[in-house]
PDB file of N, CA and C in Angstrom:
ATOM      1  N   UNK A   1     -71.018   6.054  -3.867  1.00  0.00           N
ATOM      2  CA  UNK A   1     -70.345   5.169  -2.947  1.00  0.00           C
ATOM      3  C   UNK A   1     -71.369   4.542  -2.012  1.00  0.00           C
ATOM      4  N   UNK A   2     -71.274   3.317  -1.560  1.00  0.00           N
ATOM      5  CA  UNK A   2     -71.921   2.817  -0.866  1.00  0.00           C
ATOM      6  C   UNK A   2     -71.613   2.917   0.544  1.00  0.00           C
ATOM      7  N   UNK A   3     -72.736   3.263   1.265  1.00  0.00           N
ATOM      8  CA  UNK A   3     -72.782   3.607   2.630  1.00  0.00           C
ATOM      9  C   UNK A   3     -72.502   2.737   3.827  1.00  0.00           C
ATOM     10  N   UNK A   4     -72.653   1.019   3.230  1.00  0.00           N
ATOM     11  CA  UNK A   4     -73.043   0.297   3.862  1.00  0.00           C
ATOM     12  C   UNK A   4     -72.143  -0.539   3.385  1.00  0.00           C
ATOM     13  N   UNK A   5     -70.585  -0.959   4.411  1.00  0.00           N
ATOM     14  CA  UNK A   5     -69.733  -1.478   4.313  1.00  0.00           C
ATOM     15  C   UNK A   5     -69.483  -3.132   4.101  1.00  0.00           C
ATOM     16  N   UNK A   6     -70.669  -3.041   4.753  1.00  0.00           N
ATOM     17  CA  UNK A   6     -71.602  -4.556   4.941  1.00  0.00           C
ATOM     18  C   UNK A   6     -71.906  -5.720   3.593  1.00  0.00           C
ATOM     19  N   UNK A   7     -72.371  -4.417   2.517  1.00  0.00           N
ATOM     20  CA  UNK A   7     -73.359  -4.678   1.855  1.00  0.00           C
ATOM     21  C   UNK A   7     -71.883  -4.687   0.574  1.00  0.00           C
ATOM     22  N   UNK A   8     -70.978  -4.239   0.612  1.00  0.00           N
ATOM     23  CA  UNK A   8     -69.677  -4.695  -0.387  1.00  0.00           C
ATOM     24  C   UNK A   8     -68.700  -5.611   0.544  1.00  0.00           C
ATOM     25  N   UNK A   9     -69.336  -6.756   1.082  1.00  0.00           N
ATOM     26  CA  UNK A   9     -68.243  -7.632   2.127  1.00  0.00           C
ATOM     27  C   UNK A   9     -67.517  -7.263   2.874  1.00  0.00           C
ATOM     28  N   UNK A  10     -67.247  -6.063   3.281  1.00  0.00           N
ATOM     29  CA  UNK A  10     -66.251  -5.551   4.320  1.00  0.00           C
ATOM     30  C   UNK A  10     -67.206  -5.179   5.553  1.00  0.00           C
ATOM     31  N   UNK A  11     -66.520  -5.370   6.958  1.00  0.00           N
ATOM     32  CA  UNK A  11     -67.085  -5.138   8.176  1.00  0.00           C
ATOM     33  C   UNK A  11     -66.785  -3.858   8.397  1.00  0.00           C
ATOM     34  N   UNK A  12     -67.667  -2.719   9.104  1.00  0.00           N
ATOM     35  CA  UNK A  12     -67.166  -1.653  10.227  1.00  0.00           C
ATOM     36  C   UNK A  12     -66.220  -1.880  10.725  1.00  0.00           C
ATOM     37  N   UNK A  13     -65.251  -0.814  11.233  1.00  0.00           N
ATOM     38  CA  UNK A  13     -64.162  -0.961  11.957  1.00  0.00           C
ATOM     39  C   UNK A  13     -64.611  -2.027  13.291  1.00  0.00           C
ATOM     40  N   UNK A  14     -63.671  -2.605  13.829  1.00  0.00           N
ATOM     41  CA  UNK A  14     -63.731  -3.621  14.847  1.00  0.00           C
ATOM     42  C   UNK A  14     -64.535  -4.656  14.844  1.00  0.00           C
ATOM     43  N   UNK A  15     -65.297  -4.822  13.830  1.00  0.00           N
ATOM     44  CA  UNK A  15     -65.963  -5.878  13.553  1.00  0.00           C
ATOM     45  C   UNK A  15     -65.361  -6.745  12.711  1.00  0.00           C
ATOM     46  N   UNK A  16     -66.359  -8.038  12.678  1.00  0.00           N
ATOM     47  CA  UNK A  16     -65.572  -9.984  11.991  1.00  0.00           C
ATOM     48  C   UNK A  16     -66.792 -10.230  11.358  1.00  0.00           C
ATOM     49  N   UNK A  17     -66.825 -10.567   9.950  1.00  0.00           N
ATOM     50  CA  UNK A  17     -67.499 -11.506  10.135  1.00  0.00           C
ATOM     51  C   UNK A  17     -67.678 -12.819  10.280  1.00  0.00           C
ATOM     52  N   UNK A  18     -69.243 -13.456  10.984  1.00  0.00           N
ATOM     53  CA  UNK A  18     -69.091 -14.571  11.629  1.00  0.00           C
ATOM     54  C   UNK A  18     -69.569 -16.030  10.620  1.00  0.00           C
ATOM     55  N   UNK A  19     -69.262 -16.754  10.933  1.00  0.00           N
ATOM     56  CA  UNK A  19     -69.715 -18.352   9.696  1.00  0.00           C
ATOM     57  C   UNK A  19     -71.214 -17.561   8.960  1.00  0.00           C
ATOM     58  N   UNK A  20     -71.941 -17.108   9.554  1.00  0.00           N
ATOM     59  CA  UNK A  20     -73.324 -16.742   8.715  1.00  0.00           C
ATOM     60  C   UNK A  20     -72.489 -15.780   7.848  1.00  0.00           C
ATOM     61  N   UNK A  21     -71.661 -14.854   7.966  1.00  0.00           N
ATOM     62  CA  UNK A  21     -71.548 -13.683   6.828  1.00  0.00           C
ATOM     63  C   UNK A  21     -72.017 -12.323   7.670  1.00  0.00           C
ATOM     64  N   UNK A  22     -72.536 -12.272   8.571  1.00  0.00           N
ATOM     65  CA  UNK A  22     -72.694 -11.060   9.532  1.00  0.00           C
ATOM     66  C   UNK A  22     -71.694 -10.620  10.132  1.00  0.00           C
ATOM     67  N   UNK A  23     -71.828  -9.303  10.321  1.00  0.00           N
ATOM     68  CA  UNK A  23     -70.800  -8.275  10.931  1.00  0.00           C
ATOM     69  C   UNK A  23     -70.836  -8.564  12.502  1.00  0.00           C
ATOM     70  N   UNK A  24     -69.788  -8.726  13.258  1.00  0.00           N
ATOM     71  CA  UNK A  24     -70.527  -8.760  15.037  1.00  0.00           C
ATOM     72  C   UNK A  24     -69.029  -8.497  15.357  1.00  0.00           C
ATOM     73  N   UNK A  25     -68.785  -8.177  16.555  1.00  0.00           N
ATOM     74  CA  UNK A  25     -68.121  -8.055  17.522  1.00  0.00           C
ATOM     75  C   UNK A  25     -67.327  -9.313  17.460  1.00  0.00           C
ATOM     76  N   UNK A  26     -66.221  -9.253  17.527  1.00  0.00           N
ATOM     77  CA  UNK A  26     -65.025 -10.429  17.727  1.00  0.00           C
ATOM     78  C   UNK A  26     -65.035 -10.932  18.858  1.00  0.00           C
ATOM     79  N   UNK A  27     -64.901 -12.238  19.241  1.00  0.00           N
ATOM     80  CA  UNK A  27     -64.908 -12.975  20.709  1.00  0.00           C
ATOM     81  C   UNK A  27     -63.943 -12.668  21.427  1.00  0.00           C
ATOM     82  N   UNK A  28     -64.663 -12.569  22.782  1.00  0.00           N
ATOM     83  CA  UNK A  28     -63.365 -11.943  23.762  1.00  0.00           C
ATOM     84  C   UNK A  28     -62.488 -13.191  24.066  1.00  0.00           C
ATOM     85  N   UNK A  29     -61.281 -13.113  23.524  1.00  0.00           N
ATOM     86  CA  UNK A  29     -60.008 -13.919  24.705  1.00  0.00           C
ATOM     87  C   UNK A  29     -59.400 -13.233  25.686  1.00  0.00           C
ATOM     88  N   UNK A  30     -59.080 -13.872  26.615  1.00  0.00           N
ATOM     89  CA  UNK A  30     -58.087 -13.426  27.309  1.00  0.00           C
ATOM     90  C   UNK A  30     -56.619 -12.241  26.723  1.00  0.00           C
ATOM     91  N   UNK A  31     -56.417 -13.051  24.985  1.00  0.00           N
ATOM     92  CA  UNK A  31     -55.248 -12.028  24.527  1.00  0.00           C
ATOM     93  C   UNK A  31     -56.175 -11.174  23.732  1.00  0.00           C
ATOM     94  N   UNK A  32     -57.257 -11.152  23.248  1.00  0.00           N
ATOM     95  CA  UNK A  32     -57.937  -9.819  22.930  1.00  0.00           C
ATOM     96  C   UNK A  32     -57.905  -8.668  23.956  1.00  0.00           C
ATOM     97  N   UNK A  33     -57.940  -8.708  25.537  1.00  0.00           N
ATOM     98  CA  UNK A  33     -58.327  -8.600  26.197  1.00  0.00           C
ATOM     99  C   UNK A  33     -57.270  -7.557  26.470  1.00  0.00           C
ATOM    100  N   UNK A  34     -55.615  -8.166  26.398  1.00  0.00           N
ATOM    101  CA  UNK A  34     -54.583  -7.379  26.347  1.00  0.00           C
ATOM    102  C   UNK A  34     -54.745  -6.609  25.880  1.00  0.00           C
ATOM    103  N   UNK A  35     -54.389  -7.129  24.508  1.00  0.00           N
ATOM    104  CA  UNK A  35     -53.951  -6.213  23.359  1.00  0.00           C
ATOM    105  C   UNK A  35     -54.652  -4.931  23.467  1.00  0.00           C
ATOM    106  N   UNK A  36     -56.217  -5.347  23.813  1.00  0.00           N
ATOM    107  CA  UNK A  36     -56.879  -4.210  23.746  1.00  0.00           C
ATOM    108  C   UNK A  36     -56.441  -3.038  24.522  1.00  0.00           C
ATOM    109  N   UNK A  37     -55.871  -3.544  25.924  1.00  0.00           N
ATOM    110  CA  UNK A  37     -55.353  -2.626  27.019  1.00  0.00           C
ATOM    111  C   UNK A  37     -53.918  -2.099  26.504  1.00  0.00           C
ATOM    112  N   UNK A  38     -53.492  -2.911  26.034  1.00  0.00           N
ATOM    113  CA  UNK A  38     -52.103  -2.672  24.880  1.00  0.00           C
ATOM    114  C   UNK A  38     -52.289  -1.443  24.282  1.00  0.00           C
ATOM    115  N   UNK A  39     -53.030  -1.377  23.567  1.00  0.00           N
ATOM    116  CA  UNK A  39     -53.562  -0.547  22.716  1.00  0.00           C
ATOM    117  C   UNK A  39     -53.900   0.979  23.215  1.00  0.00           C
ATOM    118  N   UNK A  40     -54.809   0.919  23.977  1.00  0.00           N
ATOM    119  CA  UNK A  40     -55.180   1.696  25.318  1.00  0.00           C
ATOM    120  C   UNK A  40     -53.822   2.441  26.018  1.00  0.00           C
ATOM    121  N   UNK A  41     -53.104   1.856  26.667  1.00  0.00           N
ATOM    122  CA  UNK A  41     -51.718   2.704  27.187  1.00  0.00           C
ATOM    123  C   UNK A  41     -51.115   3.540  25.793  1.00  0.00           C
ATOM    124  N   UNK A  42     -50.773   2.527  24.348  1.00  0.00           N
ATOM    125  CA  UNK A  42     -49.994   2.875  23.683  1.00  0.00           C
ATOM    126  C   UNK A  42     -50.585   4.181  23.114  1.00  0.00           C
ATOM    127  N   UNK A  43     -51.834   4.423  22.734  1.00  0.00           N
ATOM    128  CA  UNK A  43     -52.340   5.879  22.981  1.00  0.00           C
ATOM    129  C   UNK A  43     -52.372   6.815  23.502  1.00  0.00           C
ATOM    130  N   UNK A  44     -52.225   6.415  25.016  1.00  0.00           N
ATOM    131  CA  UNK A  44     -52.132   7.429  26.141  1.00  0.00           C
ATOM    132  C   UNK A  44     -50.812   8.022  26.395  1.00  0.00           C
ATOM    133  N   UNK A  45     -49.937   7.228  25.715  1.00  0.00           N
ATOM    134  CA  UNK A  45     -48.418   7.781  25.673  1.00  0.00           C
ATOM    135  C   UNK A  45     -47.932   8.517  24.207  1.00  0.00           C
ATOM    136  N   UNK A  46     -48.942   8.697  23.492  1.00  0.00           N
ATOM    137  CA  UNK A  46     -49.017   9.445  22.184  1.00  0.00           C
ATOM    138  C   UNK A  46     -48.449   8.452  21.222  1.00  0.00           C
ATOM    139  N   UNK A  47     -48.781   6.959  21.338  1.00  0.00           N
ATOM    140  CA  UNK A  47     -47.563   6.320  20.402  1.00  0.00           C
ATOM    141  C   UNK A  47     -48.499   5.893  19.418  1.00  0.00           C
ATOM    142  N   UNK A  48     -49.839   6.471  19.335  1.00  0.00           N
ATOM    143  CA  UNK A  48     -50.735   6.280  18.535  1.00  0.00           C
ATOM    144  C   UNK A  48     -51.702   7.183  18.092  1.00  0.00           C
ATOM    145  N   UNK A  49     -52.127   7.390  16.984  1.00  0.00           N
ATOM    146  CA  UNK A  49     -52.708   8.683  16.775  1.00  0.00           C
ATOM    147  C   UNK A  49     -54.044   8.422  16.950  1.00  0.00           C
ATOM    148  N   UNK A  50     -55.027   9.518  17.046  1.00  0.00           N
ATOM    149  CA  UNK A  50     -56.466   9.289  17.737  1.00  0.00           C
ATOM    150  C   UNK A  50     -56.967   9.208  16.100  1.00  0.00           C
ATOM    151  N   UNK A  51     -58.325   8.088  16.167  1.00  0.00           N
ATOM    152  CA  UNK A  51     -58.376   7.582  14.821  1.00  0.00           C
ATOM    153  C   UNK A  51     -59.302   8.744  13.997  1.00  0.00           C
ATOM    154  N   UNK A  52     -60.120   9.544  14.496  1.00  0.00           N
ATOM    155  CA  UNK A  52     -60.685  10.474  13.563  1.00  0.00           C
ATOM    156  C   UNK A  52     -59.700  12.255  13.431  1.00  0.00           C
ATOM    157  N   UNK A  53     -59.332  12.158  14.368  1.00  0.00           N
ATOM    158  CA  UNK A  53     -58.436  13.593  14.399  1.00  0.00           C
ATOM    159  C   UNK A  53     -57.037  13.337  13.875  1.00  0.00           C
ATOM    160  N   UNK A  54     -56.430  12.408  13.834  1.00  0.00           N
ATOM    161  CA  UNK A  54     -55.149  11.859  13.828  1.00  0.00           C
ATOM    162  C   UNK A  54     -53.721  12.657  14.667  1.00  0.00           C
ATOM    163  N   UNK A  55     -54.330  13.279  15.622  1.00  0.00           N
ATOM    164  CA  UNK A  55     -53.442  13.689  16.739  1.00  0.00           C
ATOM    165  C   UNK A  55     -53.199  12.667  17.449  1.00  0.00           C
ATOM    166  N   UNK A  56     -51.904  12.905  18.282  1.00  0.00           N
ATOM    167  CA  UNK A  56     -51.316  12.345  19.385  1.00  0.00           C
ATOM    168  C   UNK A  56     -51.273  13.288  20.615  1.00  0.00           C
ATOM    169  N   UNK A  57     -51.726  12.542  21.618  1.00  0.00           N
ATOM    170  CA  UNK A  57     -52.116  13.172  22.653  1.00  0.00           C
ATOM    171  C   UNK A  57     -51.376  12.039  23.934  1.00  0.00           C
ATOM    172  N   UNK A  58     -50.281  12.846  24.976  1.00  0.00           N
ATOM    173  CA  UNK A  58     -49.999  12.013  25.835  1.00  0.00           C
ATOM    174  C   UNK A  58     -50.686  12.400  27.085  1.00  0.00           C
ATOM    175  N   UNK A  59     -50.851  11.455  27.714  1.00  0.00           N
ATOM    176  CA  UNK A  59     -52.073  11.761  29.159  1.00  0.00           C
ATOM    177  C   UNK A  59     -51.491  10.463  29.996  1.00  0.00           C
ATOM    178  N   UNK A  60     -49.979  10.855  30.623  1.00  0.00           N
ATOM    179  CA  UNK A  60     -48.924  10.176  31.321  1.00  0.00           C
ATOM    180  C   UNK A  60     -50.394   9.337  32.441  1.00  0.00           C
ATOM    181  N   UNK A  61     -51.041   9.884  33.183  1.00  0.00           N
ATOM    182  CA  UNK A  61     -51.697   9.474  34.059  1.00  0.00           C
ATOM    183  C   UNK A  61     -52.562   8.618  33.501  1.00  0.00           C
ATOM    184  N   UNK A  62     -53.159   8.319  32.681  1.00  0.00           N
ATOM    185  CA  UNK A  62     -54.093   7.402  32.127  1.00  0.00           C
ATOM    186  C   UNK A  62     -53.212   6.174  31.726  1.00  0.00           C
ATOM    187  N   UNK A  63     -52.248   6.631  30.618  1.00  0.00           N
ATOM    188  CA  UNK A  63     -50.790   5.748  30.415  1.00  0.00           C
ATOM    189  C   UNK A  63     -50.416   4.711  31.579  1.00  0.00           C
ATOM    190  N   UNK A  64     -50.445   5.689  32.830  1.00  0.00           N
ATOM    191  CA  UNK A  64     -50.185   4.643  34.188  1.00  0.00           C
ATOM    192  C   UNK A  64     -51.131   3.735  34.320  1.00  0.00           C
ATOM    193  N   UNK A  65     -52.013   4.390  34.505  1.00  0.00           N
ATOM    194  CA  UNK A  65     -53.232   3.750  35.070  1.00  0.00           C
ATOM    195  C   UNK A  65     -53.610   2.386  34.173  1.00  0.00           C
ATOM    196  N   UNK A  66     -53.529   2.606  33.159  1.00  0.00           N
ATOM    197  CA  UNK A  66     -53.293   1.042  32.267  1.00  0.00           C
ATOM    198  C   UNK A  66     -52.536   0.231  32.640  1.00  0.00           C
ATOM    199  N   UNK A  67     -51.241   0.875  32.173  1.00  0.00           N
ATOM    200  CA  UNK A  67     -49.991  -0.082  32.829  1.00  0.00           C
ATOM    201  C   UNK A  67     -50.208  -0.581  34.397  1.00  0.00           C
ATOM    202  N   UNK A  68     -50.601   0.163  35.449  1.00  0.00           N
ATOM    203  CA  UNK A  68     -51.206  -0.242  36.720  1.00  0.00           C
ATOM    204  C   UNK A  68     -52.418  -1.674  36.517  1.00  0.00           C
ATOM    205  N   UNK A  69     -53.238  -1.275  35.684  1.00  0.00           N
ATOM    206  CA  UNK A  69     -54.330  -2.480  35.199  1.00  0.00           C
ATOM    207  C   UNK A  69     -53.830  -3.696  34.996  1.00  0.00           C
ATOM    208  N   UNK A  70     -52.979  -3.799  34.053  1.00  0.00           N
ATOM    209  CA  UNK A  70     -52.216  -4.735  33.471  1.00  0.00           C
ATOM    210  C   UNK A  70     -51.317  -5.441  34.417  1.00  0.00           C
ATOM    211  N   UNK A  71     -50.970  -5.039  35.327  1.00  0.00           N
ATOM    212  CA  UNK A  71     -49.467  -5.364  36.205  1.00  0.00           C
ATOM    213  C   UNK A  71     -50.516  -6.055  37.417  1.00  0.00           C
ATOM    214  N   UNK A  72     -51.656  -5.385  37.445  1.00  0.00           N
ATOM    215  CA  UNK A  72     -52.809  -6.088  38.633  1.00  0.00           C
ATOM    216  C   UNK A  72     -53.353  -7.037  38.101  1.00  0.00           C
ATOM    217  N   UNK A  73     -53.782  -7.250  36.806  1.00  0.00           N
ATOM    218  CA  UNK A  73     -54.316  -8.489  36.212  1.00  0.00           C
ATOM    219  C   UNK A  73     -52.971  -9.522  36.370  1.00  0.00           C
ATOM    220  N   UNK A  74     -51.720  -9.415  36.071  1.00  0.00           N
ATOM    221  CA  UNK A  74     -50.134 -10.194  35.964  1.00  0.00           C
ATOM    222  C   UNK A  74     -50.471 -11.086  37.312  1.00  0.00           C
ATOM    223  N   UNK A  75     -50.543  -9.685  38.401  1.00  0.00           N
ATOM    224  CA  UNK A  75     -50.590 -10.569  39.808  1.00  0.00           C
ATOM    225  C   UNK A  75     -51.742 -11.463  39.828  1.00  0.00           C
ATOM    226  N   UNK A  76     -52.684 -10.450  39.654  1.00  0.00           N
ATOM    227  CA  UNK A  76     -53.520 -11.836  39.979  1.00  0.00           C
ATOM    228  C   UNK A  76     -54.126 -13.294  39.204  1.00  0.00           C
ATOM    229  N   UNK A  77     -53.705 -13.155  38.221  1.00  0.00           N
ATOM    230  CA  UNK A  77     -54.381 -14.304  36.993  1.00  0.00           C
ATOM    231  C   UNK A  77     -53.048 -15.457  37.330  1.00  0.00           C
ATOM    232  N   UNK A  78     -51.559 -14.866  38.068  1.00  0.00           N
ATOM    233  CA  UNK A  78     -50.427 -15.596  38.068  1.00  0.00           C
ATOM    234  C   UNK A  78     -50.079 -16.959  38.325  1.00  0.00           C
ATOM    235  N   UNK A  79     -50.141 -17.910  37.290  1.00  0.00           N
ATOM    236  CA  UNK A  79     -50.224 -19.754  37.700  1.00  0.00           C
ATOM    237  C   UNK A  79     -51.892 -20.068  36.608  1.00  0.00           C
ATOM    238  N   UNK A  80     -52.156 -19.155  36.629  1.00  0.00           N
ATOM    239  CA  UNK A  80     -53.765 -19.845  35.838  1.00  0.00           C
ATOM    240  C   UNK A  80     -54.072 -19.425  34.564  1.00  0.00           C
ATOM    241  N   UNK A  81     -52.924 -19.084  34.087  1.00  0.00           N
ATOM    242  CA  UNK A  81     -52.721 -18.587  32.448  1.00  0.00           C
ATOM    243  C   UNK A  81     -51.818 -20.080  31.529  1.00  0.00           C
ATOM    244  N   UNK A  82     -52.186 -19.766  30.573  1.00  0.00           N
ATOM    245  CA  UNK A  82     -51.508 -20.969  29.633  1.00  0.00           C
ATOM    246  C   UNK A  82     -50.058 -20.355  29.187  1.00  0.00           C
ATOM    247  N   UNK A  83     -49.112 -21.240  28.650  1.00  0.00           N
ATOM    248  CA  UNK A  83     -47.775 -20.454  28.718  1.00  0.00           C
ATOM    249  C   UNK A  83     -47.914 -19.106  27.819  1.00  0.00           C
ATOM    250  N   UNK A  84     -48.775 -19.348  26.741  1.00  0.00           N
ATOM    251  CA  UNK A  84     -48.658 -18.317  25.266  1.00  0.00           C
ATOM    252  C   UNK A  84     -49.442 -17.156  26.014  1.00  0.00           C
ATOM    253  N   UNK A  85     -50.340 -17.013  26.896  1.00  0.00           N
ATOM    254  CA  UNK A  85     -51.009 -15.807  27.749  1.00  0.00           C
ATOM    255  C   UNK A  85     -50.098 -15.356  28.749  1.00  0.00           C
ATOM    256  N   UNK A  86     -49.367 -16.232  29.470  1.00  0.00           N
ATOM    257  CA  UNK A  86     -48.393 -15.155  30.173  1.00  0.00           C
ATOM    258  C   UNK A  86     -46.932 -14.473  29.324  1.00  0.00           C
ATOM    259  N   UNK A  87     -46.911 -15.277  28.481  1.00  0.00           N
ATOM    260  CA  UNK A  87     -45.672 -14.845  27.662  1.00  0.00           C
ATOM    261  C   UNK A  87     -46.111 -13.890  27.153  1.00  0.00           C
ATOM    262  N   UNK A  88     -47.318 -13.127  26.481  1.00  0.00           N
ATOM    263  CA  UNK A  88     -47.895 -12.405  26.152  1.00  0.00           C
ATOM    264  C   UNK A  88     -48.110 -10.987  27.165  1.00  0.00           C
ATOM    265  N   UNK A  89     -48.648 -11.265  28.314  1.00  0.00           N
ATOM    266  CA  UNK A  89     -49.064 -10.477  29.067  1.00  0.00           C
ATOM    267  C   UNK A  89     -47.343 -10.241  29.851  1.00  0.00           C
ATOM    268  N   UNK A  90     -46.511 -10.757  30.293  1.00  0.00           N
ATOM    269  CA  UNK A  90     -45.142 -10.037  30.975  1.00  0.00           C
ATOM    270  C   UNK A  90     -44.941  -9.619  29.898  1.00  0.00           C
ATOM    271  N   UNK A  91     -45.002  -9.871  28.052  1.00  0.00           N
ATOM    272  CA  UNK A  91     -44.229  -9.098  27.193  1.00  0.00           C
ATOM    273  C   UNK A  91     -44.843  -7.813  26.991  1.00  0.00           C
ATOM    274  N   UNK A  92     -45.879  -7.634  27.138  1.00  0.00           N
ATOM    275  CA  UNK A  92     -46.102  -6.313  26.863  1.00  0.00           C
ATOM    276  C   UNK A  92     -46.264  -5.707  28.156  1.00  0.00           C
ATOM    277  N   UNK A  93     -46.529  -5.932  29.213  1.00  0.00           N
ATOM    278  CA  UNK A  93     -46.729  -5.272  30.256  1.00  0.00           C
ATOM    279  C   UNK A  93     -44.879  -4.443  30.402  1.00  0.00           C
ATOM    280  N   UNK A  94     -43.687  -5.421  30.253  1.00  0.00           N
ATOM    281  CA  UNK A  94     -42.840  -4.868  30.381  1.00  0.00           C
ATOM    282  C   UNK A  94     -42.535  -3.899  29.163  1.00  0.00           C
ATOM    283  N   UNK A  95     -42.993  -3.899  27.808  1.00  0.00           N
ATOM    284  CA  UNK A  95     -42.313  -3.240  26.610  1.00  0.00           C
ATOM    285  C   UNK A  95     -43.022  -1.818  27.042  1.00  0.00           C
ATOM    286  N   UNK A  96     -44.560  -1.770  27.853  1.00  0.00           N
ATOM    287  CA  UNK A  96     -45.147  -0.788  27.818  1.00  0.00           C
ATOM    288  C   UNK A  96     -44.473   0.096  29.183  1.00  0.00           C
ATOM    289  N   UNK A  97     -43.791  -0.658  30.016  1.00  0.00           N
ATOM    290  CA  UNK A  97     -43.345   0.318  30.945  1.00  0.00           C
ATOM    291  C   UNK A  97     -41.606   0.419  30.814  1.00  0.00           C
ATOM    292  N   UNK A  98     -41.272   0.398  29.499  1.00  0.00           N
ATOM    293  CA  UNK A  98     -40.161   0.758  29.089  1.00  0.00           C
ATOM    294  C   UNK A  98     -40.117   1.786  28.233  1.00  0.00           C
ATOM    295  N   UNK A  99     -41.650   1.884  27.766  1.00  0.00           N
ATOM    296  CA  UNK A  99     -41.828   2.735  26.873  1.00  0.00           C
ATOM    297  C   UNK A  99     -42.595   4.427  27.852  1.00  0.00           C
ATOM    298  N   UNK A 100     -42.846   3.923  28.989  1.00  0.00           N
ATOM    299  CA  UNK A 100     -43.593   4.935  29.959  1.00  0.00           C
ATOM    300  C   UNK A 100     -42.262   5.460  30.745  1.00  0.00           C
ATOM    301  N   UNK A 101     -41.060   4.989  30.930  1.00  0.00           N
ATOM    302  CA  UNK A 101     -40.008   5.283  31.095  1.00  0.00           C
ATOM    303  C   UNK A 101     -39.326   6.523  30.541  1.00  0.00           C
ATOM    304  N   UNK A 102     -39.230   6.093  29.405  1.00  0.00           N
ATOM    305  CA  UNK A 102     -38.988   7.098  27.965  1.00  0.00           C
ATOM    306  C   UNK A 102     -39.535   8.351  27.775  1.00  0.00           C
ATOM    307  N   UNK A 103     -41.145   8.252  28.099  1.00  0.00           N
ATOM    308  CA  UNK A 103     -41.342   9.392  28.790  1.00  0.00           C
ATOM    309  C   UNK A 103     -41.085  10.622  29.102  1.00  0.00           C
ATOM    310  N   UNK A 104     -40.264  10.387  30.144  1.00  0.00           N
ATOM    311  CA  UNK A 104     -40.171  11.410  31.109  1.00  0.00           C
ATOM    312  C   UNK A 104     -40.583  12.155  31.945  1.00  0.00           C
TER     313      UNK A 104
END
């Protein structure tokens, strides 16, 4: 098997490749930016399994502390987002504290 994911056209996890054919890091947007924090809570509330152990682990306080991130970026970015970035950012900011609800 080949070691080098690269070298049979496929990128490392989280990597793109770019117009040359190289592996790199994906450009940050603003909705990368979410999702990523998206991503981030939805772990911390066990709604995702950890990618080498494949446990779920909830850590309510970190969970917040995202959702806190997110709700502080809402306020302050508020009026200087394009419609598809705030529709984005109230939709998950609210699905994630419906889901931190649930909880308990």
């Amino acid at each position: 098997m080949n070691e080098n994911p690269a070298a049979c056209g496929e990128c490392p996890e989280g990597r793109v490749k770019d117009p040359a054919g190289r592996c790199v890091m994906p450009e940050v947007t603003f909705a990368s930016f979410i999702l990523s924090l998206n991503t981030s809570a939805l772990y911390h509330m066990g709604e995702l399994p950890h990618p080498e152990t494949g446990r779920k682990i909830v850590d309510r306080e970190l969970a917040k502390h995202t959702i806190d991130t997110l709700a502080l970026l809402a306020e302050k970015t508020r009026g200087n987002l394009d419609p598809n970035e705030q529709e984005l950012l109230t939709r998950i900011l609210y699905e994630l504290k419906m889901r931190f609800v649930k909880l308990g």
